[in-house]
Protein backbone atom coordinates (compact mmCIF):
# COMPACT_ATOMS: atom_id res chain seq x y z
CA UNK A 1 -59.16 2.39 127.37
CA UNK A 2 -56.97 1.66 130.19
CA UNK A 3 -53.89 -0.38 129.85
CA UNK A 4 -54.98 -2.94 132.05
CA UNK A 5 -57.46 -5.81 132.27
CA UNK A 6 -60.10 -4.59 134.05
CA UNK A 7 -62.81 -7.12 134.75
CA UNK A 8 -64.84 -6.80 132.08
CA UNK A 9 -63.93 -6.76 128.75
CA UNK A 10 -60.84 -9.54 128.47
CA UNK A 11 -59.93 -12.09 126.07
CA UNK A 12 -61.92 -15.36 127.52
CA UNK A 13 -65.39 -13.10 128.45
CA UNK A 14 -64.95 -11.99 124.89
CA UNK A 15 -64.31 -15.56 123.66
CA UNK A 16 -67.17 -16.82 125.73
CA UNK A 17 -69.44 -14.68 124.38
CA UNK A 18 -69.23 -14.32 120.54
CA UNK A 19 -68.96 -18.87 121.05
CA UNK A 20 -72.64 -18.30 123.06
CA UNK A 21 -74.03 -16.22 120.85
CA UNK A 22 -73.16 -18.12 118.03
CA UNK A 23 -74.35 -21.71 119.55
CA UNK A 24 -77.39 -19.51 120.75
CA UNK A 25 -78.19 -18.01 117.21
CA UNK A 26 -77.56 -21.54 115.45
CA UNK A 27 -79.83 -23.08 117.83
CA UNK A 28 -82.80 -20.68 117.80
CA UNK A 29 -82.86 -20.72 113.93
CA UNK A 30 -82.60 -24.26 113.64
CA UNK A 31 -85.55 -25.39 116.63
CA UNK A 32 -87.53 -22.33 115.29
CA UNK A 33 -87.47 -23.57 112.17
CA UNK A 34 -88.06 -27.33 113.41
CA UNK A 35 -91.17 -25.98 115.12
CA UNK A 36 -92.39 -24.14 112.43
CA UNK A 37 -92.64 -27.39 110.43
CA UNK A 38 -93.90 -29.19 113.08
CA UNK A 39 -96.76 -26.62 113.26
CA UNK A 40 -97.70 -26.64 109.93
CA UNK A 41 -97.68 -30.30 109.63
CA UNK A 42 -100.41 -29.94 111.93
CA UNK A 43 -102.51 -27.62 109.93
CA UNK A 44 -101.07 -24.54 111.84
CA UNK A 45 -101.41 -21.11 109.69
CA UNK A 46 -98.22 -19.51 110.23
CA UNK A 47 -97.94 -15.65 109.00
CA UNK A 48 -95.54 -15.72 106.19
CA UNK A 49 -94.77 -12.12 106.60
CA UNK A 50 -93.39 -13.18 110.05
CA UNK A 51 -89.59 -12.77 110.01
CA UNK A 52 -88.03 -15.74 112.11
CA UNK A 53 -84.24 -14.41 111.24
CA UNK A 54 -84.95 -10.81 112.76
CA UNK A 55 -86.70 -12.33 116.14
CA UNK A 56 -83.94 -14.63 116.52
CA UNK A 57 -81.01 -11.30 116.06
CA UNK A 58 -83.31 -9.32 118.09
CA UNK A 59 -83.31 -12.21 120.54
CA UNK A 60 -79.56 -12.66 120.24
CA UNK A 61 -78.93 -9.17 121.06
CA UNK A 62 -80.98 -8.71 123.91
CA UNK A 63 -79.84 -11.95 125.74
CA UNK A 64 -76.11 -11.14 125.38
CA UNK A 65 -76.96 -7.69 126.27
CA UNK A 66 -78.40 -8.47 129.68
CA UNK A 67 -76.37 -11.70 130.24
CA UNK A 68 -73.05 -9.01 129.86
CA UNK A 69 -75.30 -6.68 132.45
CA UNK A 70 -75.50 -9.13 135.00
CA UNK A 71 -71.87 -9.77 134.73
CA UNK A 72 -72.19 -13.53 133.38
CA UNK A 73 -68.88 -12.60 131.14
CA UNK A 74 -66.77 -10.64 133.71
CA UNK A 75 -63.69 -12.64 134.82
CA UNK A 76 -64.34 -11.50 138.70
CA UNK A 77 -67.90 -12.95 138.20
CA UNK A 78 -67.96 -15.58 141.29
CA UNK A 79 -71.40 -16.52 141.88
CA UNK A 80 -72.37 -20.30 141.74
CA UNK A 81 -73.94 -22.32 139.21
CA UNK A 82 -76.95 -21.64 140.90
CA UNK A 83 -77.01 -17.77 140.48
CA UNK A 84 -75.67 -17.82 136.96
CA UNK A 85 -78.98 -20.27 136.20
CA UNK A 86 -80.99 -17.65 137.78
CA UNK A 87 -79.60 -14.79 135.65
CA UNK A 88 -79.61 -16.65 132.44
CA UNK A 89 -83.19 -17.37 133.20
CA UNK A 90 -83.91 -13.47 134.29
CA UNK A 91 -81.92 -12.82 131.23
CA UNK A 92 -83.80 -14.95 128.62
CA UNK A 93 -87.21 -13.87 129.63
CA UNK A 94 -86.85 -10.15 129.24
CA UNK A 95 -85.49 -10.97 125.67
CA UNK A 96 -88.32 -12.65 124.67
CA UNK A 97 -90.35 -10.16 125.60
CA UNK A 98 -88.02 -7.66 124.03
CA UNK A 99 -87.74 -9.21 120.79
CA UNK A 100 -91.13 -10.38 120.66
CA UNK A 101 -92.01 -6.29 120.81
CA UNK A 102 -89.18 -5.29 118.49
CA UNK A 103 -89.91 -7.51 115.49
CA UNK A 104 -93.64 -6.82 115.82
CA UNK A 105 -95.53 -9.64 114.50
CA UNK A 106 -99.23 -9.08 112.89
CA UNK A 107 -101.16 -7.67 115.52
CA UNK A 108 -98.81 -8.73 118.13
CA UNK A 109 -100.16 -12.31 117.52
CA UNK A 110 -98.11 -14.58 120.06
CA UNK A 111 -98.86 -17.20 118.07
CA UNK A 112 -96.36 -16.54 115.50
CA UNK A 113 -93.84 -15.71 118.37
CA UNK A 114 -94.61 -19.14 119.52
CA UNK A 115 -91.89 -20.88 118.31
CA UNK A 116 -89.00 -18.62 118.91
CA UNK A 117 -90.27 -18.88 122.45
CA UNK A 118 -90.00 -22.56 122.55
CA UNK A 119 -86.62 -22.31 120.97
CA UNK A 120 -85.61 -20.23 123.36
CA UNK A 121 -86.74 -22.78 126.21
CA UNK A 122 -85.00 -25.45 124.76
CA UNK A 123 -81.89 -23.52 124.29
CA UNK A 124 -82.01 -21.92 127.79
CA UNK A 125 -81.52 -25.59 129.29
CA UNK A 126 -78.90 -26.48 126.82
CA UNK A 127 -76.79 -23.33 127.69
CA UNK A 128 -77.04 -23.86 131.65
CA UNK A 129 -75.79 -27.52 131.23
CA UNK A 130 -72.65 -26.19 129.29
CA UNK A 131 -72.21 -23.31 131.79
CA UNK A 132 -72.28 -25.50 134.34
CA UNK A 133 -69.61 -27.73 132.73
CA UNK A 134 -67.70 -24.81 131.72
CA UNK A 135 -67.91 -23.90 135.69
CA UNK A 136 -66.91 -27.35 136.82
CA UNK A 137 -64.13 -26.74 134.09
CA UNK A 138 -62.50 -23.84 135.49
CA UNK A 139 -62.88 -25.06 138.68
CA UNK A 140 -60.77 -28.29 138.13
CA UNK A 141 -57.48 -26.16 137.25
CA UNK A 142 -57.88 -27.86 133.64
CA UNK A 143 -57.99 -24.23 131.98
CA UNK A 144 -56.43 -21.47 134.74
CA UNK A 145 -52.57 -19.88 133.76
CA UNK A 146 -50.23 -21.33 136.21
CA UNK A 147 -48.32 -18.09 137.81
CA UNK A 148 -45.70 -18.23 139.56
CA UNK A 149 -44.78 -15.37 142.52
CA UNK A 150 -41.26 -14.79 142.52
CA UNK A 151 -41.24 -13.80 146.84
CA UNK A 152 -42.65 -15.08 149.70
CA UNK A 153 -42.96 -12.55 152.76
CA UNK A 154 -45.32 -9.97 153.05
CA UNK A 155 -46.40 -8.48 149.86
CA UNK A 156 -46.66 -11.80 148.65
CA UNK A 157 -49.26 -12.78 151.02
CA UNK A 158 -51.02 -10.11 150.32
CA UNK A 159 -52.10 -12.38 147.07
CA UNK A 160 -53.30 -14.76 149.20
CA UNK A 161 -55.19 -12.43 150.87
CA UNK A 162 -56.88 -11.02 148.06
CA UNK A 163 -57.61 -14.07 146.28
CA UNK A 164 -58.06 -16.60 149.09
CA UNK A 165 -61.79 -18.16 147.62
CA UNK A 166 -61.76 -20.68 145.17
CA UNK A 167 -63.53 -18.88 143.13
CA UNK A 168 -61.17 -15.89 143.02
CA UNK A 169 -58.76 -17.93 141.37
CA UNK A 170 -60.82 -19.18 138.30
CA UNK A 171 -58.58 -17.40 136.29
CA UNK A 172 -55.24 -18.47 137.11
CA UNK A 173 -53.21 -21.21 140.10
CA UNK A 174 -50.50 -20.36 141.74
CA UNK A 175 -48.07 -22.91 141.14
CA UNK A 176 -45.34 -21.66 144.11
CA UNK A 177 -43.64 -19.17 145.93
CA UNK A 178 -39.74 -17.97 145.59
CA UNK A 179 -38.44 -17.13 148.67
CA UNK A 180 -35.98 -14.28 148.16
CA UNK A 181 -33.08 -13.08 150.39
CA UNK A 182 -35.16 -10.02 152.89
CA UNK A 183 -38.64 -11.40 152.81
CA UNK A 184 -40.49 -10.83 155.79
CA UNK A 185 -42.14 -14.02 157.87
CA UNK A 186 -45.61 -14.54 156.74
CA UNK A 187 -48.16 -16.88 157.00
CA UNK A 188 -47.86 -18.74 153.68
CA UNK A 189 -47.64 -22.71 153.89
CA UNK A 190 -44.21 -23.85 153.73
CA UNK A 191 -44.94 -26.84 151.20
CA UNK A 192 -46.10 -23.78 149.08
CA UNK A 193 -42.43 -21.98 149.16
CA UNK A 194 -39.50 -23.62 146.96
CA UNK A 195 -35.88 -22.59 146.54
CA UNK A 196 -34.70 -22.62 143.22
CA UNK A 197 -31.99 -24.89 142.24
CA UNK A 198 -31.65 -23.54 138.70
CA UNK A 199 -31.90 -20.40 136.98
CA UNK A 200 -35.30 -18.74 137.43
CA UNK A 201 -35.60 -18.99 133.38
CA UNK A 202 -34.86 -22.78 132.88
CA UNK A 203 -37.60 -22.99 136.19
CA UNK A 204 -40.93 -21.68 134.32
CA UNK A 205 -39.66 -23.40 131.20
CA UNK A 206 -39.42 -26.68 132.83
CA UNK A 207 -42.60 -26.33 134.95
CA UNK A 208 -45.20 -24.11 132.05
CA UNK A 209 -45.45 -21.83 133.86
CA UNK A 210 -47.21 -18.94 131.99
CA UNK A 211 -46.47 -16.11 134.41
CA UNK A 212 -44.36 -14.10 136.97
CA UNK A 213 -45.33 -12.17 139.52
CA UNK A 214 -42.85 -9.87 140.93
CA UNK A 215 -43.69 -9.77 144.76
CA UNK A 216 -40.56 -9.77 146.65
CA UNK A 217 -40.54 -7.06 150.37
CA UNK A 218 -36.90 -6.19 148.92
CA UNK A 219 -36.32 -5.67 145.50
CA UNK A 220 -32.40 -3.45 145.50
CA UNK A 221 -29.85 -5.79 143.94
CA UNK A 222 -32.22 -8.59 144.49
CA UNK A 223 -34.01 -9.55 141.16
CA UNK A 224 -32.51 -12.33 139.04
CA UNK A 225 -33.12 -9.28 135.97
CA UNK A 226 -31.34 -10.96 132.72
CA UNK A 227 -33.48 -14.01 133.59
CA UNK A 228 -36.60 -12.39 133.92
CA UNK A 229 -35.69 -10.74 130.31
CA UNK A 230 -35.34 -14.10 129.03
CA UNK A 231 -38.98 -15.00 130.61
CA UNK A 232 -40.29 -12.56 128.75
CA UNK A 233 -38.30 -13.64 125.46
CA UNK A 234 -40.12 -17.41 125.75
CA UNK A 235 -43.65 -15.40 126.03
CA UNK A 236 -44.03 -15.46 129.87
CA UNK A 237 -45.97 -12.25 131.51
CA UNK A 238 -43.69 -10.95 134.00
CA UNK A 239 -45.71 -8.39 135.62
CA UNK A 240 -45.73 -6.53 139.34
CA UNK A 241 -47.92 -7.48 142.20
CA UNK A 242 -50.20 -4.05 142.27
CA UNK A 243 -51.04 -4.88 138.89
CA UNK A 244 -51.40 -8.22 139.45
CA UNK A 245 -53.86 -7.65 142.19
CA UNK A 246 -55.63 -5.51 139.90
CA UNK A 247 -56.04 -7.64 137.78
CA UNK A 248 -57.51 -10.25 139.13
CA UNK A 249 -59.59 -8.32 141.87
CA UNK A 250 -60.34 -5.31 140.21
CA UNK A 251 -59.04 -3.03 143.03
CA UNK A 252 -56.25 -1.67 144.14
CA UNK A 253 -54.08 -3.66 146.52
CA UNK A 254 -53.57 -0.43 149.35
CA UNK A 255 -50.89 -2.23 151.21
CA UNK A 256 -48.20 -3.26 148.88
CA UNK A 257 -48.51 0.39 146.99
CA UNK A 258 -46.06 3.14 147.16
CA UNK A 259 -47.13 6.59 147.05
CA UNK A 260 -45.06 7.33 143.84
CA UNK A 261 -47.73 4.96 142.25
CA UNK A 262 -50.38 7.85 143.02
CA UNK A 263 -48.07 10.81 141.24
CA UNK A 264 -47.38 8.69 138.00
CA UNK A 265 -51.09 7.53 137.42
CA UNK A 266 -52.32 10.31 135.20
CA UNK A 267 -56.32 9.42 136.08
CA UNK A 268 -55.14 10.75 139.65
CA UNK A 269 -55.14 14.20 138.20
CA UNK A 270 -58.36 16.21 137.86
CA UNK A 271 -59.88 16.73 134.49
CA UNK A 272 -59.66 19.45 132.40
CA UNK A 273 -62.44 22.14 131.94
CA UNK A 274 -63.75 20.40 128.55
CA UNK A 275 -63.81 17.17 129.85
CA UNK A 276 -65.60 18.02 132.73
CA UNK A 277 -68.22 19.67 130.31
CA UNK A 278 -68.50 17.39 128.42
CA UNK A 279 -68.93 14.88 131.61
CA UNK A 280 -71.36 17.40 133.09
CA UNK A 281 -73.60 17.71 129.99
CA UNK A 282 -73.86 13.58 129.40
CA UNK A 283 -74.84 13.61 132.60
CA UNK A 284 -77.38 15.96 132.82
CA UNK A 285 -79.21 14.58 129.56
CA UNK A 286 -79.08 11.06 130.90
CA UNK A 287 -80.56 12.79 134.11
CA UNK A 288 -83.31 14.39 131.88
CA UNK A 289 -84.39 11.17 130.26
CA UNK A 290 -84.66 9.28 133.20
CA UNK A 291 -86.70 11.50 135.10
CA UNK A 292 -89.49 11.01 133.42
CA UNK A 293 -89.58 7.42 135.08
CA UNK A 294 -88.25 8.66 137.96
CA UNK A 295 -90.86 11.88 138.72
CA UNK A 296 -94.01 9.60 138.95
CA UNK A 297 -92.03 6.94 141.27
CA UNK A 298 -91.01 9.55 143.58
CA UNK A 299 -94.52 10.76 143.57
CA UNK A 300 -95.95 7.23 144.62
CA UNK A 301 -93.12 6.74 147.40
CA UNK A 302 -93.67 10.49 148.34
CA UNK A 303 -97.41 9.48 148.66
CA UNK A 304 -96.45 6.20 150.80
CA UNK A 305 -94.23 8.27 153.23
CA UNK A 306 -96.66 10.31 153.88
CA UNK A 307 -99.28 7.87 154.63
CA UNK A 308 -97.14 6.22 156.93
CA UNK A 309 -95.70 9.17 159.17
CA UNK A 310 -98.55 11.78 158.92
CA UNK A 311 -99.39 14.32 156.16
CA UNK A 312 -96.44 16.49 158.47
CA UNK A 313 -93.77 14.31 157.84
CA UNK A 314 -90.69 15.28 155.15
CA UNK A 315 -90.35 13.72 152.22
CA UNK A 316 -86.80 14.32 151.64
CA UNK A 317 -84.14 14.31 154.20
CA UNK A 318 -80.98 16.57 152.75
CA UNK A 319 -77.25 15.67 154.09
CA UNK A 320 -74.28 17.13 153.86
CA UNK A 321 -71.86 14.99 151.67
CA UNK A 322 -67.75 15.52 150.40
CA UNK A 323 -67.68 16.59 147.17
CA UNK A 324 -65.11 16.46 144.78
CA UNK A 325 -62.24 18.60 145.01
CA UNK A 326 -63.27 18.14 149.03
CA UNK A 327 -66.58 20.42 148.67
CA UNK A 328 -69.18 19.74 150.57
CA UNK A 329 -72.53 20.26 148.92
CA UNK A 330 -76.12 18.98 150.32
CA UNK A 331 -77.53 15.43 148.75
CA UNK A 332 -81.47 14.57 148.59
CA UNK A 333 -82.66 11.48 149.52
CA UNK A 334 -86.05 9.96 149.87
CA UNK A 335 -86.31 9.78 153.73
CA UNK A 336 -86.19 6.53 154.42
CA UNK A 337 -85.55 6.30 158.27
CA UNK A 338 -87.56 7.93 161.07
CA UNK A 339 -87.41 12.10 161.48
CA UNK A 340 -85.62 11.76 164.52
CA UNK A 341 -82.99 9.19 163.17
CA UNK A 342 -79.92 11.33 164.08
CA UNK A 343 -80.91 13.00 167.43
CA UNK A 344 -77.78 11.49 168.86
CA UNK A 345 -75.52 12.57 166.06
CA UNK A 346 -74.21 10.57 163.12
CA UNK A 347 -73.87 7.15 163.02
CA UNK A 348 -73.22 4.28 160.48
CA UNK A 349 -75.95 2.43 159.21
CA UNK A 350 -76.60 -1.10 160.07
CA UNK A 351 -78.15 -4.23 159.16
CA UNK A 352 -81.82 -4.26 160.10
CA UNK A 353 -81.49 -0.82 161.59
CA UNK A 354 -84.86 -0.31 163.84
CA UNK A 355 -84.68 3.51 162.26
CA UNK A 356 -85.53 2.30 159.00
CA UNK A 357 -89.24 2.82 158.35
CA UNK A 358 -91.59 -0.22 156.67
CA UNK A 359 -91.60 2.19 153.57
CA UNK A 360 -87.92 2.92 153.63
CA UNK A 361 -87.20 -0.99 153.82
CA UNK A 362 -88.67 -0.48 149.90
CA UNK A 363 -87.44 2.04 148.75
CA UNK A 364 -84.21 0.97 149.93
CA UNK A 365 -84.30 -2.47 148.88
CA UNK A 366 -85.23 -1.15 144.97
CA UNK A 367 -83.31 1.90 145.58
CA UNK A 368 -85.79 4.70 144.90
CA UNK A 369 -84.41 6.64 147.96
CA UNK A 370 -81.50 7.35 145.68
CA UNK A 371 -83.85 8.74 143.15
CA UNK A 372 -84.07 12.79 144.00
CA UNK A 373 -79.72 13.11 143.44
CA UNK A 374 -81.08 13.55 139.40
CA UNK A 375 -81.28 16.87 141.25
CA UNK A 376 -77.61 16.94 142.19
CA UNK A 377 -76.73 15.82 138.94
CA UNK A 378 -78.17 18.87 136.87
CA UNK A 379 -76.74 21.14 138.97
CA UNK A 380 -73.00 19.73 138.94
CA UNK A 381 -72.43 18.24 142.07
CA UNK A 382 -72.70 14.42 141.26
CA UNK A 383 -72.16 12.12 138.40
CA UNK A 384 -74.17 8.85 137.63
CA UNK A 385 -70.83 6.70 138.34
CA UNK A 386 -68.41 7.47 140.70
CA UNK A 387 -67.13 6.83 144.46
CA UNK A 388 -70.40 7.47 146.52
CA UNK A 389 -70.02 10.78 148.65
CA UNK A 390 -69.12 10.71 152.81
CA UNK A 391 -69.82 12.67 155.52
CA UNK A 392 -67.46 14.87 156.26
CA UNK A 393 -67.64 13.39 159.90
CA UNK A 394 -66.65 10.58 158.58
CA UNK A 395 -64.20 11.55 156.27
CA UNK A 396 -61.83 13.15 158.67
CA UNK A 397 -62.04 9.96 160.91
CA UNK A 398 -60.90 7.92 158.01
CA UNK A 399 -58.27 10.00 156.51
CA UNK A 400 -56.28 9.91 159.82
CA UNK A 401 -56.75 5.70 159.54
CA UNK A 402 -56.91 4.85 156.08
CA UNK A 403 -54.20 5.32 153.19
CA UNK A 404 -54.92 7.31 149.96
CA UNK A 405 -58.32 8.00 151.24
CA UNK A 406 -58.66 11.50 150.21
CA UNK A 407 -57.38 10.20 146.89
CA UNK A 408 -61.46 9.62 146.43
CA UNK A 409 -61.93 13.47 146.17
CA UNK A 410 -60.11 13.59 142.88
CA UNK A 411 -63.31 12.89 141.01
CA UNK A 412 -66.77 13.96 141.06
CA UNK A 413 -68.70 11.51 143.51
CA UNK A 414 -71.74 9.07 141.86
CA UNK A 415 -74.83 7.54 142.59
CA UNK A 416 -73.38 4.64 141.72
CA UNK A 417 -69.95 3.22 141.56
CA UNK A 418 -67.31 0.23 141.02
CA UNK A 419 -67.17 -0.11 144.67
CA UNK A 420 -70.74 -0.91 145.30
CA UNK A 421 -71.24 -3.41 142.37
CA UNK A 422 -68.17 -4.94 143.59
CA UNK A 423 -68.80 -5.04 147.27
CA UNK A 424 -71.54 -5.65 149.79
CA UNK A 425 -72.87 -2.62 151.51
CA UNK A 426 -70.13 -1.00 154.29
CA UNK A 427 -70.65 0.30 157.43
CA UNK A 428 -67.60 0.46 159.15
CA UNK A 429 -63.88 1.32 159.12
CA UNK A 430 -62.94 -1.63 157.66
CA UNK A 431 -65.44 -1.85 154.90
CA UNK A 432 -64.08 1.57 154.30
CA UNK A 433 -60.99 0.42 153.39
CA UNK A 434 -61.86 -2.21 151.33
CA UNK A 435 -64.17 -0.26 149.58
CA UNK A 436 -61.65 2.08 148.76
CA UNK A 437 -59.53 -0.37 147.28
CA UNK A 438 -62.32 -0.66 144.66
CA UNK A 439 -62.99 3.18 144.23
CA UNK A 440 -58.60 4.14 143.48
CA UNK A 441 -59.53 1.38 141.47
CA UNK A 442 -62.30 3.27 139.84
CA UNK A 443 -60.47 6.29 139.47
CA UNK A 444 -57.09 4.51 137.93
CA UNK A 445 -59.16 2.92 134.89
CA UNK A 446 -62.02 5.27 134.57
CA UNK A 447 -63.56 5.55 131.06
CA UNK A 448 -66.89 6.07 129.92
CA UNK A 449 -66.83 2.09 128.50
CA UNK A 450 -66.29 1.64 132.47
CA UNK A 451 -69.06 3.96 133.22
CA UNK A 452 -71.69 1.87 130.86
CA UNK A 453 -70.67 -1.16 132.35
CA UNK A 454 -71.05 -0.13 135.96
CA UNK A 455 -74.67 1.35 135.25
CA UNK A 456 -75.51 -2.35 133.77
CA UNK A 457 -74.19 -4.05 136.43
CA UNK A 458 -75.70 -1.49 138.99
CA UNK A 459 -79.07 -3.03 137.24
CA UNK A 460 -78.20 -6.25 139.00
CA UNK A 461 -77.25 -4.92 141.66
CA UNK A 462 -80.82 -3.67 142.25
CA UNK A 463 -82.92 -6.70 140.54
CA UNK A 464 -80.93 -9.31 142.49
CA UNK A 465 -81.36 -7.45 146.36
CA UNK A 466 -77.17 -7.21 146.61
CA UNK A 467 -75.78 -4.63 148.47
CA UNK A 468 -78.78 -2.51 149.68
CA UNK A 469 -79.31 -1.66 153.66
């Protein structure tokens, strides 16, 4: 596991969710139980074979499951109370269903499922109210670290930049910025800057503060060192901004990094022949197993395409893509836009593109189209989770523009990846960039942990309509 928090498995998700899962396991037993009284009080036959304590695991399991799936205990999770009520709902309702099936009461009789389900209700509406006051919490400053950034030019802006919604700073609040001798004018507010009229270690002591972030433009014979030893002695995180930024983001900050930080990250260096066996043949089983879903739904949309442009019309539209290690190989698609889509040469995609056929606004939407790469994956050329694979076109264009951006090549590209759970669908130079701030990202802490958790997320992704075009 990498050696850095990244996003989605740190110490408050993890406290959140063994406290929810206990509240939620204490309150199913206990209402189930209640209910089960209440029934038989009223002459209700309930199966005594029936075991309440498995449902309620099962149910447990498959809540927290599915709530960590849609990202309800990542620390960059930064939807409103609104979406996290929708996703606990979504959530709760496909473990019903999932434990109802797994514990397999007599003859599937719902009536002895009937009151889990009602617990489960009831304790739905109690854990949205304490979300939402755990929300309102976090947003009142009452439980964020207080950081301060030792500089205040232009690396240090770059962490207002990054974070500069409310809700990207749920985890910490930025108490102030040091100005340093050599720091570069910015735009930061001056009531935000302060001078230090004491040594920097008496400062966070006096003020909490819980930690330092080391963002200063010049940093030779300019770092108050023996104090920053001693705010590490009283427990204070000194750390540097790239990490910082990583941190909190869960991508690489591009603009404050040196290139030296590509040679000493050893994830930037391809893997070795058994690894990428081993890589290739968890792949390809995965592959395997899905495709039996996958077959009969690219038969139906095959079906649909055809109806729509004529029994002449392709069903697949092949492309060439960069590959890793910079080879190009061919990808399959679904054909989702019109035959002649590209007449003029290629072009980026765009929102409500008139090339888009009615059935390709479907498939696109639930991302079938992205079904036939099982193909690539069996024969090598593409993992299940990785940066997605350019266009060579494109990639020339915006390796002359963008830093690092071959860096992408390193690894094997996916059908899914960090970058597009993590941002909104790109099509254009700048949501190039930012995207690849999310796939070095990728690459830096890549682990198969990482992998599982994209794939759930990418579940999301696809159930609640984000990202597609």
């Amino acid at each position: 596991m990498s050696n850095v928090d990244p996003g989605y498995l740190n110490k408050n998700g993890i406290a959140l969710m063994l406290f929810e899962s206990g509240l939620i396991s204490a309150l199913m037993l206990l209402l189930s139980n209640t209910f089960i009284f209440a029934f038989k009080s009223f002459g209700f036959e309930y199966p005594i074979d029936y075991n309440v304590l498995l449902a309620v695991i099962s149910f447990v399991i498959m809540a927290q499951v599915i709530s960590f799936a849609f990202g309800l205990y990542s620390k960059n999770f930064r939807e409103n109370f609104k979406e996290i009520r929708k996703r606990l709902f979504v959530g709760f309702l496909a473990a019903i269903v999932s434990s109802f099936l797994l514990t397999d009461p007599p003859a599937h009789n719902w009536q002895a499922f009937l009151p889990v389900t009602f617990a489960a209700i009831i304790t739905l509406f109690i854990l949205c109210y304490l979300r939402f006051q755990l929300l309102n919490l976090t947003v009142s400053h009452a439980i964020k670290r207080r950081v301060l950034i030792l500089g205040a030019g232009t690396r240090a802006y770059s962490i207002e930049a990054e974070t500069r919604r409310e809700a990207d700073r749920r985890q910490f609040n930025i108490h102030a910025y040091v100005k340093f001798p050599g720091d570069q004018p910015n735009m930061i507010k001056r009531d935000a800057e302060v001078n230090l009229d004491m040594s920097l270690d008496s400062y966070v002591d006096l003020h909490n503060i819980e930690q330092v972030v080391v963002a200063t433009d010049e940093r030779r014979d300019n770092l108050p060192f023996e104090q920053l030893k001693k705010c590490k002695a009283q427990g204070v995180s000194v750390i540097d901004i790239v990490t910082f930024i990583e941190n909190e983001t869960g991508k690489i900050a591009i603009d404050v990094v040196n290139p030296d930080w590509i040679i000493f990250s050893e994830k930037f260096i391809g893997s070795n022949k058994f690894n990428a066996s081993c890589q290739w043949l968890v792949n390809s089983l995965l592959a395997l197993v899905i495709s039996v879903v996958a077959i009969p739904t690219i038969i139906i949309a095959a079906i649909a395409i055809k109806i729509e442009d004529g029994i002449r019309a392709p069903i697949f539209y092949s492309q060439v893509r960069m590959g890793g290690g910079g080879k190009p190989f061919n990808i399959i698609k679904l054909r989702s836009m019109s035959v002649n889509a590209e007449v003029g040469g290629p072009v980026w995609a765009s929102e409500n593109d008139s090339r888009v056929t009615r059935v390709g606004k479907i498939i696109r939407h639930y991302r079938f189209d992205e079904l036939p790469q099982l193909y690539n994956i069996l024969k090598g050329e593409m993992v299940f989770v990785g940066p997605r694979p350019e266009r060579p076109e494109f990639v020339v264009k915006l390796a002359l523009t963008i830093p690092f951006y071959n860096e992408r090549q390193h690894v094997k590209p996916g059908v899914t990846g960090w970058a597009q759970i993590q941002y909104p669908y790109g099509a254009s130079d700048k949501d190039s960039f930012e995207k690849l701030t999310y796939d070095l990202y990728y690459i830096k802490n890549r682990s198969y942990l990482l992998d599982l958790f994209i794939l759930l997320r990418t579940a999301e992704t696809v159930l609640f309509s984000r990202g597609a075009r």
